[in-house]
N, C-alpha and C. Protein backbone atom coordinates (compact mmCIF):
# COMPACT_ATOMS: atom_id res chain seq x y z
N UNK A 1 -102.45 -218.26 -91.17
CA UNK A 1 -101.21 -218.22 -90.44
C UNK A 1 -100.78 -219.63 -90.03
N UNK A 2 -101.78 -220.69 -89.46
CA UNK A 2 -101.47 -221.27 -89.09
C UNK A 2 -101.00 -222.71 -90.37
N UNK A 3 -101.67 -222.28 -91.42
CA UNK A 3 -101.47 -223.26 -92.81
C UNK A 3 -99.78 -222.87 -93.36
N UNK A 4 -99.77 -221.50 -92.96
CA UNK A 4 -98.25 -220.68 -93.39
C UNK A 4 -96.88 -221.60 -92.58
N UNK A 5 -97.37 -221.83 -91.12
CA UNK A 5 -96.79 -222.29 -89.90
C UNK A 5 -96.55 -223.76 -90.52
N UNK A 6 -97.10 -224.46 -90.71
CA UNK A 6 -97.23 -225.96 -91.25
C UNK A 6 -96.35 -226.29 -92.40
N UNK A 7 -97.04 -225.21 -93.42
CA UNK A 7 -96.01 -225.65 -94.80
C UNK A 7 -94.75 -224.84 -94.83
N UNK A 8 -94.46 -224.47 -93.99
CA UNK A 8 -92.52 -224.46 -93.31
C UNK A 8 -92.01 -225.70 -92.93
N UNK A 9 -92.86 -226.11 -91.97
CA UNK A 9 -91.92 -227.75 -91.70
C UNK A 9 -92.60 -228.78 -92.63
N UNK A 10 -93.18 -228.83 -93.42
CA UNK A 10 -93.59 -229.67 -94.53
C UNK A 10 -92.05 -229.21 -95.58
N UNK A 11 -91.59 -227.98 -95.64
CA UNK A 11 -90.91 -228.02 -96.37
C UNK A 11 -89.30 -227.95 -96.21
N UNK A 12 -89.35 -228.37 -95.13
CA UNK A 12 -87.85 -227.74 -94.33
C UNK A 12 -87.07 -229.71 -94.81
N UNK A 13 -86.16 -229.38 -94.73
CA UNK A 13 -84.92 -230.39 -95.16
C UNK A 13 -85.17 -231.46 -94.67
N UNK A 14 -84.69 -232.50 -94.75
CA UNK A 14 -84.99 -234.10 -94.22
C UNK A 14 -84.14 -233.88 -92.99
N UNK A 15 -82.57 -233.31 -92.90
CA UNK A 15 -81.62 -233.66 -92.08
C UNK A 15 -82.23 -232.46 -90.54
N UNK A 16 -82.77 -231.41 -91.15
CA UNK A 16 -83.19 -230.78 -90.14
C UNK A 16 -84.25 -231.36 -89.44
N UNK A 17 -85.27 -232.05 -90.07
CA UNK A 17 -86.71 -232.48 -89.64
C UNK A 17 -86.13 -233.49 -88.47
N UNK A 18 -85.34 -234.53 -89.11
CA UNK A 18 -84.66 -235.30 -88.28
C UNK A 18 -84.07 -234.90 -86.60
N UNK A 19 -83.19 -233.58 -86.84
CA UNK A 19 -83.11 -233.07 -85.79
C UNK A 19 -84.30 -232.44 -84.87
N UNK A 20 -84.90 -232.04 -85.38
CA UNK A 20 -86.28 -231.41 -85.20
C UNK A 20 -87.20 -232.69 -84.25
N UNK A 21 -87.44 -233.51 -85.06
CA UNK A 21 -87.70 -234.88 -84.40
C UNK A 21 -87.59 -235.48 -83.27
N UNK A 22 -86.01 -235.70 -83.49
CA UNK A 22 -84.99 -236.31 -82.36
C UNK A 22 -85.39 -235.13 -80.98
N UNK A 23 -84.86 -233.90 -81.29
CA UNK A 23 -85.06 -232.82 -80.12
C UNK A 23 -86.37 -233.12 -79.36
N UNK A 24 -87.37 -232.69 -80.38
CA UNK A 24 -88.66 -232.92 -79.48
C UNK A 24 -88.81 -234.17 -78.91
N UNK A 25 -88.60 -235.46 -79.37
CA UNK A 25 -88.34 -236.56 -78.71
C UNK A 25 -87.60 -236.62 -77.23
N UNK A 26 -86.95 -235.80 -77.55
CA UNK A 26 -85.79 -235.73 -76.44
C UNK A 26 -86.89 -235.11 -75.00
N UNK A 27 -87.26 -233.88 -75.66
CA UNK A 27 -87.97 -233.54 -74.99
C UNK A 27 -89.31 -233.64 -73.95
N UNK A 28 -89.96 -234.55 -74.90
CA UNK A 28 -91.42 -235.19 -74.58
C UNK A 28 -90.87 -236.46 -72.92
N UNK A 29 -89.52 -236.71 -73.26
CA UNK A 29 -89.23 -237.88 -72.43
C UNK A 29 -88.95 -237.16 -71.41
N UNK A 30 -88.35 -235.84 -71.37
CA UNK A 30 -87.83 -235.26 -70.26
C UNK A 30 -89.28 -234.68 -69.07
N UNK A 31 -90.44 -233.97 -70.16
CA UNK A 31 -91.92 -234.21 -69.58
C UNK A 31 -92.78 -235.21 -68.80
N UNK A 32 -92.30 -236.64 -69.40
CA UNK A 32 -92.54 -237.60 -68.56
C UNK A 32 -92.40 -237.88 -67.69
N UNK A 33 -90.77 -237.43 -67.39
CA UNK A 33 -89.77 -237.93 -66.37
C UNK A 33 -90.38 -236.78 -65.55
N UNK A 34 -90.35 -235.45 -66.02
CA UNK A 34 -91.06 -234.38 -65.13
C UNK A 34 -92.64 -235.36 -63.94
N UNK A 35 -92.94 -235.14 -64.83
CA UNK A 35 -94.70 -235.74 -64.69
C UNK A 35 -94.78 -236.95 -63.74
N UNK A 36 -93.73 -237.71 -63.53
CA UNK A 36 -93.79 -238.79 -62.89
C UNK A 36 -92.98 -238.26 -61.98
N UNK A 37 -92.00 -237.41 -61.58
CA UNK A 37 -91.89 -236.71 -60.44
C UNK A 37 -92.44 -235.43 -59.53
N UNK A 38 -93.77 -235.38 -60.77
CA UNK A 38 -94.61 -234.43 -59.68
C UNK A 38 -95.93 -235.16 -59.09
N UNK A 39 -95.87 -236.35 -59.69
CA UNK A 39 -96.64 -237.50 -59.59
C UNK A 39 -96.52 -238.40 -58.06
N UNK A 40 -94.92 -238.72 -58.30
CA UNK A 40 -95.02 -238.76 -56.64
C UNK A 40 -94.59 -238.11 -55.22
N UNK A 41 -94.29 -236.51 -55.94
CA UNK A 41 -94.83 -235.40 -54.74
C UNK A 41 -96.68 -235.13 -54.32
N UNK A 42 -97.31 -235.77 -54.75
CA UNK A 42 -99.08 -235.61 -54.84
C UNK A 42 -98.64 -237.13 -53.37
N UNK A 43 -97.75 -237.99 -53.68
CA UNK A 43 -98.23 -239.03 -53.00
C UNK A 43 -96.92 -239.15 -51.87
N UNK A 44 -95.98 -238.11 -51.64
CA UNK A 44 -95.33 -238.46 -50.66
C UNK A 44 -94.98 -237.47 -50.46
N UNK A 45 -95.35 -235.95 -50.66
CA UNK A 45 -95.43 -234.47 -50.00
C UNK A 45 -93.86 -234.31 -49.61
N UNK A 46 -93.40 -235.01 -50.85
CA UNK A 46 -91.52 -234.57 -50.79
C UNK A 46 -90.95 -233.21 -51.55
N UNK A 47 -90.76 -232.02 -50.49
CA UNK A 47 -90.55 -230.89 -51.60
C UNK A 47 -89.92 -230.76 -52.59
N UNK A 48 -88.38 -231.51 -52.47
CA UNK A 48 -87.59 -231.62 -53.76
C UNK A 48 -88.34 -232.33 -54.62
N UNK A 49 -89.00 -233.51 -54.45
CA UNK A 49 -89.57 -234.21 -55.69
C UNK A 49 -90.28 -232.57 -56.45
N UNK A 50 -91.26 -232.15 -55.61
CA UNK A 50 -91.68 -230.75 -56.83
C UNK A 50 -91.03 -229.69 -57.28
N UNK A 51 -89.62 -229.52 -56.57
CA UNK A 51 -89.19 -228.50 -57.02
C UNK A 51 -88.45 -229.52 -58.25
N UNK A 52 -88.02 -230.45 -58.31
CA UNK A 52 -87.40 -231.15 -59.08
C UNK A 52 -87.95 -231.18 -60.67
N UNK A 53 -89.64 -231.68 -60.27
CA UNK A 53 -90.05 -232.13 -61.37
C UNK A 53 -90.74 -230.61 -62.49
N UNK A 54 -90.72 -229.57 -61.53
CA UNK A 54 -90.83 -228.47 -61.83
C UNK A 54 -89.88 -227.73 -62.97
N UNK A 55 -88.51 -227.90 -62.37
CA UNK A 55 -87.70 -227.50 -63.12
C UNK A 55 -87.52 -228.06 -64.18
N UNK A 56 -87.22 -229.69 -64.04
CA UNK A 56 -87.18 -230.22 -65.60
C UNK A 56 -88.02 -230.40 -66.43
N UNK A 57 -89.59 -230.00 -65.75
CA UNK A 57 -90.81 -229.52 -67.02
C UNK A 57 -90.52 -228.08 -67.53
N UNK A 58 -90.40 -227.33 -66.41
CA UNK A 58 -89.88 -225.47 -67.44
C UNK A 58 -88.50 -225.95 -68.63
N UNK A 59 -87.58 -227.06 -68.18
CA UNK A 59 -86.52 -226.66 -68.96
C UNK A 59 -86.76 -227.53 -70.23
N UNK A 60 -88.01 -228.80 -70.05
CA UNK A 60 -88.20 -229.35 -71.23
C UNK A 60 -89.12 -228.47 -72.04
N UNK A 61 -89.51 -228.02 -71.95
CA UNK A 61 -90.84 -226.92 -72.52
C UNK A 61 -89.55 -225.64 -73.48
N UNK A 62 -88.87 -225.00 -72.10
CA UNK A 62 -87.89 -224.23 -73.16
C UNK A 62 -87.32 -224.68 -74.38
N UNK A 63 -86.66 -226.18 -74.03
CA UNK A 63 -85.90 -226.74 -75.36
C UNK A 63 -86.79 -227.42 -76.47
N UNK A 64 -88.38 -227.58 -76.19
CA UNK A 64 -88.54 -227.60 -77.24
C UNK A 64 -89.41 -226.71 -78.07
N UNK A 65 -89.51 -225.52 -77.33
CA UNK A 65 -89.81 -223.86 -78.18
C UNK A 65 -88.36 -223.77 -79.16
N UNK A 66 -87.32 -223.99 -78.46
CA UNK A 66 -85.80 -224.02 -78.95
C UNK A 66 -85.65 -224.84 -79.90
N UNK A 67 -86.04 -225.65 -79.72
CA UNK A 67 -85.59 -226.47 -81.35
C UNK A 67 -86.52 -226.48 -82.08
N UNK A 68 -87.83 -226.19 -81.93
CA UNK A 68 -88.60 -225.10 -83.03
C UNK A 68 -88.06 -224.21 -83.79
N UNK A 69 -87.66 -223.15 -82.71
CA UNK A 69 -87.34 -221.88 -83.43
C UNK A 69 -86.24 -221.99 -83.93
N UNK A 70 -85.16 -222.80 -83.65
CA UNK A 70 -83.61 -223.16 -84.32
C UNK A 70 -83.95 -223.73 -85.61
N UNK A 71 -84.63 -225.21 -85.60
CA UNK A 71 -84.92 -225.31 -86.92
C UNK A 71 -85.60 -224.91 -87.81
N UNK A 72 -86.45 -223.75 -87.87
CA UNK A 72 -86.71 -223.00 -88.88
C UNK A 72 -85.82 -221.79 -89.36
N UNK A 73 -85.09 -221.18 -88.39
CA UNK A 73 -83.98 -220.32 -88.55
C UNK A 73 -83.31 -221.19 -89.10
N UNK A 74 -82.35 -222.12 -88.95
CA UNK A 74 -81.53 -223.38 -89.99
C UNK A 74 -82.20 -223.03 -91.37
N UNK A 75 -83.16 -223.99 -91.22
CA UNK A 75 -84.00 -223.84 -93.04
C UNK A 75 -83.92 -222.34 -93.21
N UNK A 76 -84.39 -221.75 -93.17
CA UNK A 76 -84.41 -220.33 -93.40
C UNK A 76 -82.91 -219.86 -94.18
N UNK A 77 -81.79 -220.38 -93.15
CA UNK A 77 -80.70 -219.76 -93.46
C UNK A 77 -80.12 -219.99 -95.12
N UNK A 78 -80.48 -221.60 -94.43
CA UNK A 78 -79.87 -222.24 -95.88
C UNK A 78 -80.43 -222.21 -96.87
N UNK A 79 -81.79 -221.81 -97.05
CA UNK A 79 -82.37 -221.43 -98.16
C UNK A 79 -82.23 -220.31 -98.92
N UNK A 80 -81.43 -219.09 -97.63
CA UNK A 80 -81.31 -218.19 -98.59
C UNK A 80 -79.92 -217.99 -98.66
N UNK A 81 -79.62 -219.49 -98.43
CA UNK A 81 -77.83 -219.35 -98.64
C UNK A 81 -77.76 -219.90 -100.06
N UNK A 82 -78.44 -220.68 -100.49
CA UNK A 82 -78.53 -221.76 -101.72
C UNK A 82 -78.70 -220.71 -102.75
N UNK A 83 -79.56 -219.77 -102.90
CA UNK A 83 -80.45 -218.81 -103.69
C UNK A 83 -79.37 -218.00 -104.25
């Protein structure tokens, strides 16, 4: 399953991978930014800092399940649009 999982995005389009890329990129930075604001609720017991850094870790985590599952639905589409 998990070799099945792999050689999908081994085989998925350049222009999608790209997006695919970019998104999770996008994403990983928004985790950081999370991480370093729950980082200094540990050191200055500011509630918004955690509710803050909370939310934009759930919403970076959603978008990049989301641009997972978008870009294989994409490839998917267009593959069996080409056919």
């Amino acid at each position: 399953m998990k070799k099945l999982f792999l050689n999908e995005f081994k085989a998925m389009d350049s222009s999608i991978q790209n997006v695919l890329q970019s998104g999770l990129k996008f994403c990983f930075v928004l985790c950081l930014i999370a991480t370093f604001s729950l980082t200094i609720y540990l050191t200055v017991h500011n509630p918004y800092s955690f509710y803050f850094g909370i939310n934009i870790l759930s919403s970076a985590l959603f978008f990049s399940v989301f641009f997972v599952i978008c870009s294989v639905f994409v490839d998917t589409i267009r593959g069996h649009k080409e056919k």
